[in-house]
Structures are given as structure tokens and as C-alpha cells.
PDB file of N, CA and C in Angstrom:
ATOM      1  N   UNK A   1     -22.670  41.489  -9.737  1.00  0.00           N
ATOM      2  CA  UNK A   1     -23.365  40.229  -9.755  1.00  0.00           C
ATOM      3  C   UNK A   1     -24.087  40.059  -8.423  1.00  0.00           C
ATOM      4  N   UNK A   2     -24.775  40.754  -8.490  1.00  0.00           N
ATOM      5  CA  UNK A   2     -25.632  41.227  -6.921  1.00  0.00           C
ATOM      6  C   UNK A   2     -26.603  39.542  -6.902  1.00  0.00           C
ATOM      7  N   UNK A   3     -26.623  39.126  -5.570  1.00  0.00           N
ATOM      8  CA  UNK A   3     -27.353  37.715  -5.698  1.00  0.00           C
ATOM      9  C   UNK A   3     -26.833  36.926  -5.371  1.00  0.00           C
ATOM     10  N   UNK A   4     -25.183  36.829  -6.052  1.00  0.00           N
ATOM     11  CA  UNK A   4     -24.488  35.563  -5.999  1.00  0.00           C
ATOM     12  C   UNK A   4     -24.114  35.323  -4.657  1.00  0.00           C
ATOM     13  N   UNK A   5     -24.201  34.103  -3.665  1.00  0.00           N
ATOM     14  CA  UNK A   5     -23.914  33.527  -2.411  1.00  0.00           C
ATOM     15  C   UNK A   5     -21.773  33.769  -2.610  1.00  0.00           C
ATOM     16  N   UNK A   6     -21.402  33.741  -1.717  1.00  0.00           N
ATOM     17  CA  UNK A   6     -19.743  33.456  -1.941  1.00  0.00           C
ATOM     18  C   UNK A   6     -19.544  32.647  -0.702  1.00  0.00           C
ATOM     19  N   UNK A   7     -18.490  31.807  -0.794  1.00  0.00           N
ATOM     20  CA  UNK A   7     -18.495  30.801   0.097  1.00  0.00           C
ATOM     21  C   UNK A   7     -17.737  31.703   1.149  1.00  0.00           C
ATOM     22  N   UNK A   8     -17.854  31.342   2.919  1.00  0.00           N
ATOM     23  CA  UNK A   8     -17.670  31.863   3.804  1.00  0.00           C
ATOM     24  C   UNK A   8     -16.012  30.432   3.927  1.00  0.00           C
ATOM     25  N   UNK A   9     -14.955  31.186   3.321  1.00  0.00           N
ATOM     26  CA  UNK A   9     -13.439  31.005   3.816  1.00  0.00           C
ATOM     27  C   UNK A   9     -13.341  30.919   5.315  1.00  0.00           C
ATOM     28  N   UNK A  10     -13.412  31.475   6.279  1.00  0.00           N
ATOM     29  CA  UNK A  10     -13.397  31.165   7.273  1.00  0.00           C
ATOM     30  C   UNK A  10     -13.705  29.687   7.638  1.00  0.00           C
ATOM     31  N   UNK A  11     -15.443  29.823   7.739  1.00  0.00           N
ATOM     32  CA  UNK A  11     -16.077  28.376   7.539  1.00  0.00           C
ATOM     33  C   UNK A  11     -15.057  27.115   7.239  1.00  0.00           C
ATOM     34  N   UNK A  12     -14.885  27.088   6.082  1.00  0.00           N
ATOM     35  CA  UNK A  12     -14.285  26.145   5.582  1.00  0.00           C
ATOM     36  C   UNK A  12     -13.010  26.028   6.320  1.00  0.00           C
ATOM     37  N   UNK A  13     -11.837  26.896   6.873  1.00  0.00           N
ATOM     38  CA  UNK A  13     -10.716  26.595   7.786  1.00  0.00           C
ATOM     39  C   UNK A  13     -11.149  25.845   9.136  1.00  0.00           C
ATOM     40  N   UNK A  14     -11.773  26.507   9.623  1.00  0.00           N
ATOM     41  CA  UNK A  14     -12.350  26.106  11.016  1.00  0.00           C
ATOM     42  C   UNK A  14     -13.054  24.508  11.265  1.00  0.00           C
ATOM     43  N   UNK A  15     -13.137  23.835   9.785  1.00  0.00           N
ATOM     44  CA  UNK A  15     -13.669  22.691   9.439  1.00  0.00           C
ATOM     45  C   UNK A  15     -13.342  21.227  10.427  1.00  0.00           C
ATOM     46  N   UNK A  16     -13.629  20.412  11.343  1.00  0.00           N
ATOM     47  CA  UNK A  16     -12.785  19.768  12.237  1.00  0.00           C
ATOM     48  C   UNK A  16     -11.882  18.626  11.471  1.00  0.00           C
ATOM     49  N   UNK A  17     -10.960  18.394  10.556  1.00  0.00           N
ATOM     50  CA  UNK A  17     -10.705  17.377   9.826  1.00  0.00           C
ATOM     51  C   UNK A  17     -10.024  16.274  10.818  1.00  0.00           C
ATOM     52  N   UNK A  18      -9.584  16.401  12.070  1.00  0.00           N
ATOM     53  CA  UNK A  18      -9.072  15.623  12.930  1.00  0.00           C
ATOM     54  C   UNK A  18      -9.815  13.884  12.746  1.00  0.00           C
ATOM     55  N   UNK A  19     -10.767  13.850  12.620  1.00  0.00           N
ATOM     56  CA  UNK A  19     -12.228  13.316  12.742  1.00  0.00           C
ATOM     57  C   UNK A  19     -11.627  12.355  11.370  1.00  0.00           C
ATOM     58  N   UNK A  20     -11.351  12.767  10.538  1.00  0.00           N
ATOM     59  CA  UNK A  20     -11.354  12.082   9.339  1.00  0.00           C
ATOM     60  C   UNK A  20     -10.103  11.140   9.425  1.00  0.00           C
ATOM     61  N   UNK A  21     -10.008   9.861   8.621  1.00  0.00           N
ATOM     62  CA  UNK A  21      -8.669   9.190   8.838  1.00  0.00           C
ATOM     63  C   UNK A  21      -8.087   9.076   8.016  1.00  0.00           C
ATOM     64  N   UNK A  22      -6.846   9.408   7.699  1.00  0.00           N
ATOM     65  CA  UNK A  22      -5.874   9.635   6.492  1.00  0.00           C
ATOM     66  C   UNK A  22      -6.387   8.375   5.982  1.00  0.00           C
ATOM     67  N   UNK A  23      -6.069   8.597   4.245  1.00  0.00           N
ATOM     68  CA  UNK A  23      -6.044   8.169   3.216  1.00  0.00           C
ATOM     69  C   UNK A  23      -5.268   6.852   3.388  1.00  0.00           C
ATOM     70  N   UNK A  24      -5.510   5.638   2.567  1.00  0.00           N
ATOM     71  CA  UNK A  24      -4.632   4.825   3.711  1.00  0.00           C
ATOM     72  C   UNK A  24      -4.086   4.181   1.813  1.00  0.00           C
ATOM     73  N   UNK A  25      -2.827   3.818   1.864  1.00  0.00           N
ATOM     74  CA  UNK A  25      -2.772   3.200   0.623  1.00  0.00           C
ATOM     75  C   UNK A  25      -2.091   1.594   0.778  1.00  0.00           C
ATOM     76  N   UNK A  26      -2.252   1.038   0.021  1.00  0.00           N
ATOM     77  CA  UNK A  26      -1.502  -0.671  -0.334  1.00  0.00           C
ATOM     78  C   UNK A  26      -0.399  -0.915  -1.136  1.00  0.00           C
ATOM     79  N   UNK A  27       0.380  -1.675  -0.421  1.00  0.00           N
ATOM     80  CA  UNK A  27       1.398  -1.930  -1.566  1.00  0.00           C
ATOM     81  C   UNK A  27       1.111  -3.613  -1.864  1.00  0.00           C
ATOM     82  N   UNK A  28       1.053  -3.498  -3.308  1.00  0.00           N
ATOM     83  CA  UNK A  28       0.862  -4.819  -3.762  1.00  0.00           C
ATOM     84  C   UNK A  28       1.628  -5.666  -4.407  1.00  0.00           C
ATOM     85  N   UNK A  29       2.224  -6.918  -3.772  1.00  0.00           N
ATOM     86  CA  UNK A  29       3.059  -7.488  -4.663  1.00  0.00           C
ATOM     87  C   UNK A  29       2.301  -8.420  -6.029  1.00  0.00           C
ATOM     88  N   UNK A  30       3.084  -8.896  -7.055  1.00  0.00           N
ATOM     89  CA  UNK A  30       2.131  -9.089  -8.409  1.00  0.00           C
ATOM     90  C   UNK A  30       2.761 -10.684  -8.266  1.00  0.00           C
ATOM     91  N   UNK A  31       2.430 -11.651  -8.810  1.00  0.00           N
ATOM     92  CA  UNK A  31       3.016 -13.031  -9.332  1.00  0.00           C
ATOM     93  C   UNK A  31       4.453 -12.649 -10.437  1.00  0.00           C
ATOM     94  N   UNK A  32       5.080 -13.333 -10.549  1.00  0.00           N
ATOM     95  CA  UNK A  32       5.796 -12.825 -11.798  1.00  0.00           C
ATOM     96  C   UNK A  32       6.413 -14.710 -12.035  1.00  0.00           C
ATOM     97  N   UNK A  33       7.145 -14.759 -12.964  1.00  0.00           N
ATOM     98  CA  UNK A  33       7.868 -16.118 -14.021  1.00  0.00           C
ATOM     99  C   UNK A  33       8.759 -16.391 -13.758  1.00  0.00           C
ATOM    100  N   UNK A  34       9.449 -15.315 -12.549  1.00  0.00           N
ATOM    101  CA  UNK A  34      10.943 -15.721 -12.937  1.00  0.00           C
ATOM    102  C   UNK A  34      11.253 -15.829 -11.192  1.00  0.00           C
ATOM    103  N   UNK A  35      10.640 -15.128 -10.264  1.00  0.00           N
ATOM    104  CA  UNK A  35      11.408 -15.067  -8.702  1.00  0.00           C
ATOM    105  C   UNK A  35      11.132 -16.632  -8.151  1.00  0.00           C
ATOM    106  N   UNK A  36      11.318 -17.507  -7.292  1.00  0.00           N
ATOM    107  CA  UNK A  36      11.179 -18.615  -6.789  1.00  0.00           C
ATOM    108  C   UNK A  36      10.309 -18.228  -5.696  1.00  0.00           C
ATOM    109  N   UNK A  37       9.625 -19.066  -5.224  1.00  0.00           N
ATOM    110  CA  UNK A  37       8.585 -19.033  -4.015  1.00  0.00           C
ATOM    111  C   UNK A  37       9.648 -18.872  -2.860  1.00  0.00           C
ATOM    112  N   UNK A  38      10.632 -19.714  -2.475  1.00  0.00           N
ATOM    113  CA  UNK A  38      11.233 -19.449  -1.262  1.00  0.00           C
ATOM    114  C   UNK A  38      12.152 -17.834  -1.240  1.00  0.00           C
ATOM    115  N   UNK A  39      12.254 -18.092  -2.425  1.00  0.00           N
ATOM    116  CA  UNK A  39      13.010 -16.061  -2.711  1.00  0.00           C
ATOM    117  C   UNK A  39      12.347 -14.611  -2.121  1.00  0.00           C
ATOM    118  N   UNK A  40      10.509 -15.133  -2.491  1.00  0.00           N
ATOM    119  CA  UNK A  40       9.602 -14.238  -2.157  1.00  0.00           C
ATOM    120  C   UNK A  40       9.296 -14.337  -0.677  1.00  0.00           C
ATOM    121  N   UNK A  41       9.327 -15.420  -0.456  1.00  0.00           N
ATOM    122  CA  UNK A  41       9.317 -15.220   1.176  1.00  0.00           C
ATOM    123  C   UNK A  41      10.224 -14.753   1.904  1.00  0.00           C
ATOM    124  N   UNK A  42      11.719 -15.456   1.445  1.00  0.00           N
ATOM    125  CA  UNK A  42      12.497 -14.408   1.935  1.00  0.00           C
ATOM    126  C   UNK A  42      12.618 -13.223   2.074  1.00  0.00           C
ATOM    127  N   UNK A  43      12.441 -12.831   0.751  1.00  0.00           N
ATOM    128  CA  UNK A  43      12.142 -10.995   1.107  1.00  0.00           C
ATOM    129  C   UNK A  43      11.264 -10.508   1.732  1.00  0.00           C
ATOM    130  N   UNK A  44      10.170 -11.054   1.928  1.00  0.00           N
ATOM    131  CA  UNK A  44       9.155 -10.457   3.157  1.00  0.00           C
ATOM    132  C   UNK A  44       9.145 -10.822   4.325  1.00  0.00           C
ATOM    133  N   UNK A  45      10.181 -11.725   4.644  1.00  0.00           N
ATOM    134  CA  UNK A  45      10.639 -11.708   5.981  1.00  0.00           C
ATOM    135  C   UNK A  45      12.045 -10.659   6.864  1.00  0.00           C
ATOM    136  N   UNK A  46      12.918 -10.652   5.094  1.00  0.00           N
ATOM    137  CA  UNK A  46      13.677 -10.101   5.303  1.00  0.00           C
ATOM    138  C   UNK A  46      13.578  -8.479   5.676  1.00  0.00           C
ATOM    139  N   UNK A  47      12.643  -7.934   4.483  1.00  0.00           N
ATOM    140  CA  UNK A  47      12.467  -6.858   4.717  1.00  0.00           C
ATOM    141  C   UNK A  47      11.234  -5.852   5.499  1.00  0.00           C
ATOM    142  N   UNK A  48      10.070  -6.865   5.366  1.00  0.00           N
ATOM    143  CA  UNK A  48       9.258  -6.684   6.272  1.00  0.00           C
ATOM    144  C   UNK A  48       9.222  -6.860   7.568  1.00  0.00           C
ATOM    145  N   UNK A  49       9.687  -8.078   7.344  1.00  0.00           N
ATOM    146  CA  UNK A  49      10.355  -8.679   9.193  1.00  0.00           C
ATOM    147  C   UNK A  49       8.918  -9.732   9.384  1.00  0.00           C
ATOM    148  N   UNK A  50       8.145 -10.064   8.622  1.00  0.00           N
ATOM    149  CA  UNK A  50       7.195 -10.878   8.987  1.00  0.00           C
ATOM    150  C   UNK A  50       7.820 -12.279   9.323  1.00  0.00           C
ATOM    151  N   UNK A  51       7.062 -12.575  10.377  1.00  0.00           N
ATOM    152  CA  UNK A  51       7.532 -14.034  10.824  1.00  0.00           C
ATOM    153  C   UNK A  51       7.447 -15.232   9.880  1.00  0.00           C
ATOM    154  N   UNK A  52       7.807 -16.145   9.567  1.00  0.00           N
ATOM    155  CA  UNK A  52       7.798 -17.554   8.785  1.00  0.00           C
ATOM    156  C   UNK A  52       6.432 -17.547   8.113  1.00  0.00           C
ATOM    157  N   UNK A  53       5.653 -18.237   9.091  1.00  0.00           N
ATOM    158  CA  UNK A  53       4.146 -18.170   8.733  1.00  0.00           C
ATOM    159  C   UNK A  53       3.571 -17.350   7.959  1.00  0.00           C
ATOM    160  N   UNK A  54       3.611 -15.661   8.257  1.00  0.00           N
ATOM    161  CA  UNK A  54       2.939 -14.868   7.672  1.00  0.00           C
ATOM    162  C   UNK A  54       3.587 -14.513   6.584  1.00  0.00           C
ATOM    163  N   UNK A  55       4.770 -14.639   5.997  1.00  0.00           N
ATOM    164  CA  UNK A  55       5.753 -14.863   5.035  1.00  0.00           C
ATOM    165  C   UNK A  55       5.424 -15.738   4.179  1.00  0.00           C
ATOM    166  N   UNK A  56       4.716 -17.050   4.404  1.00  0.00           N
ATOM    167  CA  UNK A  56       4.500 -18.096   3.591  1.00  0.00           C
ATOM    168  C   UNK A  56       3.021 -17.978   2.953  1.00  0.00           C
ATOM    169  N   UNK A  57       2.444 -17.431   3.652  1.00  0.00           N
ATOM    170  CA  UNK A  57       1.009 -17.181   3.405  1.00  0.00           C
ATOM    171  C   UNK A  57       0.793 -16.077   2.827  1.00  0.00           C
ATOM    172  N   UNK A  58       1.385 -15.066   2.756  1.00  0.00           N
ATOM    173  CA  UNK A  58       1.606 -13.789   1.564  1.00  0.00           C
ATOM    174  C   UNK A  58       2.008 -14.392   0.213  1.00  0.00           C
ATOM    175  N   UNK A  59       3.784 -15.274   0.656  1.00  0.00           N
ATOM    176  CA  UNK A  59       3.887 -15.926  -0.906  1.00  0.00           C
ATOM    177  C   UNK A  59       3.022 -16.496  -1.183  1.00  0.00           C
ATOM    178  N   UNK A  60       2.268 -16.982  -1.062  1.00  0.00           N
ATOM    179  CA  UNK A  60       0.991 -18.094  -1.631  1.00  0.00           C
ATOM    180  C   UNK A  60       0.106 -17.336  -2.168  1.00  0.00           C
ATOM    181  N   UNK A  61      -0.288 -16.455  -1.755  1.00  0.00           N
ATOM    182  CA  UNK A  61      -1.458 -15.618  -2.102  1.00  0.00           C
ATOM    183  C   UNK A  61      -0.972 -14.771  -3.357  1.00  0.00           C
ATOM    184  N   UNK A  62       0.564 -14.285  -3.698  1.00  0.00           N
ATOM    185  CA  UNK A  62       0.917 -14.501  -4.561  1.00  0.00           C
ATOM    186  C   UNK A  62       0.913 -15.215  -5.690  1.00  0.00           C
ATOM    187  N   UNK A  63       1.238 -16.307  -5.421  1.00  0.00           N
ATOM    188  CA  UNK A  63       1.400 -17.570  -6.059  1.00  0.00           C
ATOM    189  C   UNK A  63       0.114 -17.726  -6.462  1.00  0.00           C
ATOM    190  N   UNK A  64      -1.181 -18.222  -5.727  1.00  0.00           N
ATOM    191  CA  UNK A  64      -2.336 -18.476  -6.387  1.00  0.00           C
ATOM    192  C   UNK A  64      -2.657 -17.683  -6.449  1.00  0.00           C
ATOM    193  N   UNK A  65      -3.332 -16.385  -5.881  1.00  0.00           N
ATOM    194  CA  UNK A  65      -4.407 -15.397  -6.276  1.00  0.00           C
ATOM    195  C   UNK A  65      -3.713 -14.473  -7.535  1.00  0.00           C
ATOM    196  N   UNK A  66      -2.450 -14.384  -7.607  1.00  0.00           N
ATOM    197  CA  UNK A  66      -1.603 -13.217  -8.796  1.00  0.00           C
ATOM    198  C   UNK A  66      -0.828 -12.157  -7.742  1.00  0.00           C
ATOM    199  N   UNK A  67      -1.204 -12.144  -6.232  1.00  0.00           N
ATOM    200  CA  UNK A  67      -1.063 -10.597  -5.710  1.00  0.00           C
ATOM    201  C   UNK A  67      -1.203 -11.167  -4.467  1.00  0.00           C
ATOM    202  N   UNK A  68      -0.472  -9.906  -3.397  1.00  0.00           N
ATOM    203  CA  UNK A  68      -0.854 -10.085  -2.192  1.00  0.00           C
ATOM    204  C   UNK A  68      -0.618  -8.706  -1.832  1.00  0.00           C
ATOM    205  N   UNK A  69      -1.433  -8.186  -0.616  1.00  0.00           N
ATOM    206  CA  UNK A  69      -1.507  -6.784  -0.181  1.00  0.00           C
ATOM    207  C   UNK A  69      -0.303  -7.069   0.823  1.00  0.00           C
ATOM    208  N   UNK A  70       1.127  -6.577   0.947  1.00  0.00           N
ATOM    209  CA  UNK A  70       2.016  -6.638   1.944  1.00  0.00           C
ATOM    210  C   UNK A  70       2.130  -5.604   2.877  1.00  0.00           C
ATOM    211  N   UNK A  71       1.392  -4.535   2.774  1.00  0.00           N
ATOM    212  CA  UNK A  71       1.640  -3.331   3.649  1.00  0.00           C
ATOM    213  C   UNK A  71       0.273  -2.216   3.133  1.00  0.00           C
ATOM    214  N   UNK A  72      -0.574  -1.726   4.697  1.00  0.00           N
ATOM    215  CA  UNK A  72      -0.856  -0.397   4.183  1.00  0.00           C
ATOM    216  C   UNK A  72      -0.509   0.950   5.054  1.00  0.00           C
ATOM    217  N   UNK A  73      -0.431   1.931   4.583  1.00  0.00           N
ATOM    218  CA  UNK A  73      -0.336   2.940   5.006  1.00  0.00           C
ATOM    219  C   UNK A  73      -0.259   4.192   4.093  1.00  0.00           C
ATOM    220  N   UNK A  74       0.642   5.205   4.602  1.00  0.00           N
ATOM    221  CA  UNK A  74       0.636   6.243   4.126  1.00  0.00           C
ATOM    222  C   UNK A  74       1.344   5.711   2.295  1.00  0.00           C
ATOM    223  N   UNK A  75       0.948   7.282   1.515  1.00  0.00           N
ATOM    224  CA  UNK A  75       1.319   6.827   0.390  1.00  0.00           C
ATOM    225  C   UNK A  75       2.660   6.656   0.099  1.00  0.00           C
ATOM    226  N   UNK A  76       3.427   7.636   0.957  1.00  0.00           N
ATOM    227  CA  UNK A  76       4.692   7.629   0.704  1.00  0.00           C
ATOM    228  C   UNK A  76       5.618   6.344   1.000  1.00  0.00           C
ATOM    229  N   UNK A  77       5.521   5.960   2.154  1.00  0.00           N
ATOM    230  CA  UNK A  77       5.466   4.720   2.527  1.00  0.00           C
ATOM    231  C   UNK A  77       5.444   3.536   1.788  1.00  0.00           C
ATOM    232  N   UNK A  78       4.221   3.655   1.188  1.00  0.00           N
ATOM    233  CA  UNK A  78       3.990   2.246   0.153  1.00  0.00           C
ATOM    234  C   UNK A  78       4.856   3.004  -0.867  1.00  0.00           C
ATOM    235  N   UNK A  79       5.132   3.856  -1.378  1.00  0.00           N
ATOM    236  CA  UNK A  79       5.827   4.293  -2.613  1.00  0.00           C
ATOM    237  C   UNK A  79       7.172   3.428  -1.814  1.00  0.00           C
ATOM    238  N   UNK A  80       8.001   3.698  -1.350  1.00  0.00           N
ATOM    239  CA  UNK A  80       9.291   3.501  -0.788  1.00  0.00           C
ATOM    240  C   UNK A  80       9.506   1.724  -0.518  1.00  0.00           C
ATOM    241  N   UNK A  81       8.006   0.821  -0.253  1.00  0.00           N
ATOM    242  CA  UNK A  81       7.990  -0.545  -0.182  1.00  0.00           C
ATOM    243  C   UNK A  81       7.883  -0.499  -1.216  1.00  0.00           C
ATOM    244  N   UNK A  82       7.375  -0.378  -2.266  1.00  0.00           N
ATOM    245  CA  UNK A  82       7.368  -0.694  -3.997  1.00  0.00           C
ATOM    246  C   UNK A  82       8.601  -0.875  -4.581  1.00  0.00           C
ATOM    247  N   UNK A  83       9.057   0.661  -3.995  1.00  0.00           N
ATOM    248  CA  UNK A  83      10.483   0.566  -4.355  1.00  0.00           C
ATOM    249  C   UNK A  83      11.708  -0.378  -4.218  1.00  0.00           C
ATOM    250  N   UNK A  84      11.363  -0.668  -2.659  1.00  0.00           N
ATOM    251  CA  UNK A  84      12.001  -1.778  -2.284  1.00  0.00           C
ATOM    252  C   UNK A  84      11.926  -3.264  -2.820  1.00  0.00           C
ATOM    253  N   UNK A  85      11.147  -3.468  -3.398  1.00  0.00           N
ATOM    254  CA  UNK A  85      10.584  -4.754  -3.849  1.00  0.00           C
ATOM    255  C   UNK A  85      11.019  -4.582  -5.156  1.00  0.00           C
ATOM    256  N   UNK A  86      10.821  -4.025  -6.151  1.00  0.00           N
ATOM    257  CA  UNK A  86      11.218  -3.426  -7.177  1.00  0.00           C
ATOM    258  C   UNK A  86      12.808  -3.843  -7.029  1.00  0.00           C
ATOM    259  N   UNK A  87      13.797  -3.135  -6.033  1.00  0.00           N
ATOM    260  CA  UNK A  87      15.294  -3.240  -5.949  1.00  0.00           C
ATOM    261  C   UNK A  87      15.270  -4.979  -5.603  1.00  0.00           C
ATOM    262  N   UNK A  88      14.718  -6.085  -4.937  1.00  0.00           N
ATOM    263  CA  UNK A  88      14.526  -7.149  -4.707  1.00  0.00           C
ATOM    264  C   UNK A  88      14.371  -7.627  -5.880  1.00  0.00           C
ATOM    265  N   UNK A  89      13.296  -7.468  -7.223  1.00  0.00           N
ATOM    266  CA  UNK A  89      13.532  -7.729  -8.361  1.00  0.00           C
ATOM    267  C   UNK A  89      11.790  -8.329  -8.155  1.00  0.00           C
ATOM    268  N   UNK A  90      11.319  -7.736  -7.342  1.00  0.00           N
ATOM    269  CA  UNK A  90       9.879  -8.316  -7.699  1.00  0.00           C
ATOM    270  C   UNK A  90       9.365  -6.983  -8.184  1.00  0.00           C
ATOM    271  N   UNK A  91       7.770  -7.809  -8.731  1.00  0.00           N
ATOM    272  CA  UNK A  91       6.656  -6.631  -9.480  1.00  0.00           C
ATOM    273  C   UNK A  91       5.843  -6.173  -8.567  1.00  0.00           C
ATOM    274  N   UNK A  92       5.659  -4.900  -8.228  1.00  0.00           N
ATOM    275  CA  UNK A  92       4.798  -4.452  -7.016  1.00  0.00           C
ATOM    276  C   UNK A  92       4.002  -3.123  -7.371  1.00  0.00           C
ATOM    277  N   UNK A  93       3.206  -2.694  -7.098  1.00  0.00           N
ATOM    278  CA  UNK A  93       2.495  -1.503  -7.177  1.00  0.00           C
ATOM    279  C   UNK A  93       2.340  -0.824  -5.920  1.00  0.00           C
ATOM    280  N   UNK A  94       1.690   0.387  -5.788  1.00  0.00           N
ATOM    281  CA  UNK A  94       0.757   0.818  -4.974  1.00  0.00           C
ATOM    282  C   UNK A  94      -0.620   1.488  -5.704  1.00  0.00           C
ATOM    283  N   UNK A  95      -1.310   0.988  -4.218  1.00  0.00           N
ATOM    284  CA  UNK A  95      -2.964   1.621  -4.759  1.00  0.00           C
ATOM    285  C   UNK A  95      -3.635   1.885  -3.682  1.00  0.00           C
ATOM    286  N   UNK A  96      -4.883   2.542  -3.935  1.00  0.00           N
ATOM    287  CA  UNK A  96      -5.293   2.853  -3.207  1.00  0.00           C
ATOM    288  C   UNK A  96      -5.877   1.937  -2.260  1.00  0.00           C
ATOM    289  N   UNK A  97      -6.402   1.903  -0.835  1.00  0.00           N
ATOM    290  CA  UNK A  97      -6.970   1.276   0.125  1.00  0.00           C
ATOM    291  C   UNK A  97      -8.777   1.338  -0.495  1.00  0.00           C
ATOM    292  N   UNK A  98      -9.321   0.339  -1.097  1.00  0.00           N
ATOM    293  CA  UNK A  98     -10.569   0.346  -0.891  1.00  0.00           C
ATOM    294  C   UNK A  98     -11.330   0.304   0.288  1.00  0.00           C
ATOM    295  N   UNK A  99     -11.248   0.337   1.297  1.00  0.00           N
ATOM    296  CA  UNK A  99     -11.283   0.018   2.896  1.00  0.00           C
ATOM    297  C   UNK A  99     -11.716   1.555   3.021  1.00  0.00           C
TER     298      UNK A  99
END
């Protein structure tokens, strides 16, 4: 197949990826029917460690918007806060960082 270009492997190792910034993901808590507003704050003080304020203003955003972004970072990370929230008895996801 005389003609065909082949990609230069080297090239591509030597690539600087330092430069680039990891993938960043969200963990999202959901509204749900059954947890109490002061319950949800508790747990994100408890387990996040967020202070009063920023605790109350997550539950809310809960509360009215359906959701609140409580954490981003790596994926594994938010997998393991999901989890945690999940064992708390709330509804949580992770997703990706549109950011």
C-alpha cells in the first residue's frame, strides 16, 4: 500500500499533555420527597465539612432549583461522594464538569 502516510508513534508520546487540565467531574445532589431540609444540611456539613452558611445555601438550591453541584473533582472522587450520599440516603449523581 505504497502512498499510505503512517502516523509517527514517537510524535504522539513526546506530546506535552502537562499543559492540559484533568478532566474535572461533579457530584450532584437531586431534590428527593422524603429527606428534611435540616437533614440535608446536616450531611453537608457533616460530611463535607462546609460551614453553616454554605450548607444552607446548597440545601436550598436543592430545594428550589431540584440539584446542587456539592463537589468537583476527579472522577473517582465524585464516584466515592455519590456514594456517600447515597449511604446518607440522599439521590446524587456524578457528571461531567461542563466548565
Amino acid at each position: 500500500m505504497a502512498g499510505l502516510a503512517t502516523p509517527d508513534l514517537d510524535a504522539d508520546l513526546e506530546r506535552d499533555t502537562s499543559s492540559m487540565p484533568p478532566a474535572s467531574w461533579q457530584t450532584v445532589v437531586w431534590n428527593d420527597p422524603v429527606n428534611l431540609m435540616s437533614y440535608v444540611t446536616h450531611v453537608f456539613r457533616s460530611y463535607f465539612g462546609f460551614d453553616a452558611a454554605t450548607a444552607h445555601r446548597l440545601m436550598l438550591s436543592v430545594h428550589h432549583d431540584g440539584h446542587a453541584v456539592v463537589a468537583r473533582g476527579p472522577r473517582e472522587v465524585m464516584e466515592a461522594h455519590t456514594q456517600a450520599m447515597h449511604d446518607y440516603g440522599l439521590w446524587a449523581t456524578v457528571r461531567k464538569d461542563p466548565a
